[in-house]
Structure formats: structure tokens, C-alpha cells
Protein backbone atom coordinates (compact mmCIF):
# COMPACT_ATOMS: atom_id res chain seq x y z
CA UNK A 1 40.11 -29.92 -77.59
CA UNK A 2 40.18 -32.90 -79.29
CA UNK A 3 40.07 -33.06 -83.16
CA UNK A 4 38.97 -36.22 -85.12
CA UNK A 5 38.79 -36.73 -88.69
CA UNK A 6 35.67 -39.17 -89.91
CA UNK A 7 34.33 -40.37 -92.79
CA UNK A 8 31.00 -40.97 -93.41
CA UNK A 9 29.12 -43.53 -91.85
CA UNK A 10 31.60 -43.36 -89.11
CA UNK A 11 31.05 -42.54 -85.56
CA UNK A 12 32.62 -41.16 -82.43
CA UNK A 13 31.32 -42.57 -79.24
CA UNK A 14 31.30 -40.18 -75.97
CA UNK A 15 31.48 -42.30 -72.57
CA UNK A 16 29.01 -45.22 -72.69
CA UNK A 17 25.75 -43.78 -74.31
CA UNK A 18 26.12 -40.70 -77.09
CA UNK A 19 27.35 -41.84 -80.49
CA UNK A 20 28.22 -39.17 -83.43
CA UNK A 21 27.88 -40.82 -86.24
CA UNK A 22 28.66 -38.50 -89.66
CA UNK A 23 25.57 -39.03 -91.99
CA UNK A 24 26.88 -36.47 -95.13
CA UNK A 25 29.18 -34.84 -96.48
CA UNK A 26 28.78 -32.12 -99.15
CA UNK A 27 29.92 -29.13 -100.41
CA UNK A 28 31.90 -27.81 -97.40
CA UNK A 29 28.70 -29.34 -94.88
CA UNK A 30 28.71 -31.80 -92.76
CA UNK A 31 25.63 -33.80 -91.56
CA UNK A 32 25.55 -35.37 -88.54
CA UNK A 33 23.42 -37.44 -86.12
CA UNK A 34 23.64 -37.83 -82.43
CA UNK A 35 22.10 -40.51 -80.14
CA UNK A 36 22.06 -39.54 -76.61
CA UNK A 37 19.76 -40.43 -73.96
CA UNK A 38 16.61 -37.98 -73.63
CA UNK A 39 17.51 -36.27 -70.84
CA UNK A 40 21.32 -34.85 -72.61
CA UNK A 41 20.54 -31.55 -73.73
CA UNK A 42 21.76 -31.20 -77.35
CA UNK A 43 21.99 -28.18 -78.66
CA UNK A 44 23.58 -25.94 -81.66
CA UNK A 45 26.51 -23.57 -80.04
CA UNK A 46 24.39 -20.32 -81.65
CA UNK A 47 21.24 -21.53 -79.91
CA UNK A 48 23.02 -21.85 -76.59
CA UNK A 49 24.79 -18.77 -76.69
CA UNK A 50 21.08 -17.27 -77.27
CA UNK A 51 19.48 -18.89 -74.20
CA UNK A 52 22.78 -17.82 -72.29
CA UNK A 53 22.16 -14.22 -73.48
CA UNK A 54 18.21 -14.60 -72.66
CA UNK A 55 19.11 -15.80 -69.03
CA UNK A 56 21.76 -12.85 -67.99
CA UNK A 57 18.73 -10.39 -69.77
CA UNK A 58 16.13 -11.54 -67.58
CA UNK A 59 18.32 -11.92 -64.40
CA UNK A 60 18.87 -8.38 -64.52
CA UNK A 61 15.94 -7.14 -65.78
CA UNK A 62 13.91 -7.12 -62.33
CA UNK A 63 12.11 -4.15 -61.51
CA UNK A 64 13.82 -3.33 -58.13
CA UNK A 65 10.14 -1.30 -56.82
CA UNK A 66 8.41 -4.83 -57.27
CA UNK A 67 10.97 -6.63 -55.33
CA UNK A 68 11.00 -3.60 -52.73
CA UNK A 69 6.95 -3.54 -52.59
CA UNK A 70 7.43 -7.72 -51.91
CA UNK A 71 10.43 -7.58 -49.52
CA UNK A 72 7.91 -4.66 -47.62
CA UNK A 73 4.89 -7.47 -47.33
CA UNK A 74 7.07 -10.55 -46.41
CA UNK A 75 8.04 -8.20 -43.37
CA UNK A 76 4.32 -7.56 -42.28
């Protein structure tokens, strides 16, 4: 991992197109804004440890008689 300290109005730049750029600082927050191209996903780490969670949840959340009744008509 790489740690950087900034100040604000200062930026990190990540290969040729997403810049950081540190917008506030303020009682132990830090504001920040990130230009990447629209197809980068950006998200918080909570949020994508949610979607992560969502994903394995659904996965294995298939009702095995559906998929039994399906496999049973594909073979007809």
C-alpha cells in the first residue's frame, strides 16, 4: 500500500486519467474529489463490500427444484 500525505488543493494522479484531488479538510474528515473516466467504477469500500455480500447471497440462493424442473425440460 502506498501512503501519501496531501494538502488541500493537492492531487494524486493514478496512471494517465483519474486525479484525487483533496477538496477539505476538517475536523478529523477529509473531502475528496475524483475524476475518472465514466466507465471506472468508483465506489465507497462499505458500499462494495455490500454488493460483494449481495452477489455471494443471490449466487447461492437458487432454488435447486427450479433448476431441476429446467434441467428436466432442456432434456425433452
Amino acid at each position: 500500500m502506498l501512503i501519501l500525505s496531501r494538502k488541500r488543493d493537492e492531487e494524486i494522479v493514478i496512471g494517465d486519467d483519474i486525479v484525487i484531488r483533496i477538496t477539505e479538510i476538517s475536523k478529523g474528515n477529509v473531502k475528496i474529489g475524483i475524476e475518472a473516466p465514466k466507465e471506472t467504477i468508483v465506489l465507497r469500500g462499505e458500499l462494495r463490500e455490500k454488493i460483494r455480500e449481495a452477489n455471494l447471497d443471490a449466487a447461492g440462493s437458487g432454488d435447486l427444484s427450479t433448476l431441476s424442473s429446467l434441467s428436466e425440460k432442456l432434456r425433452r
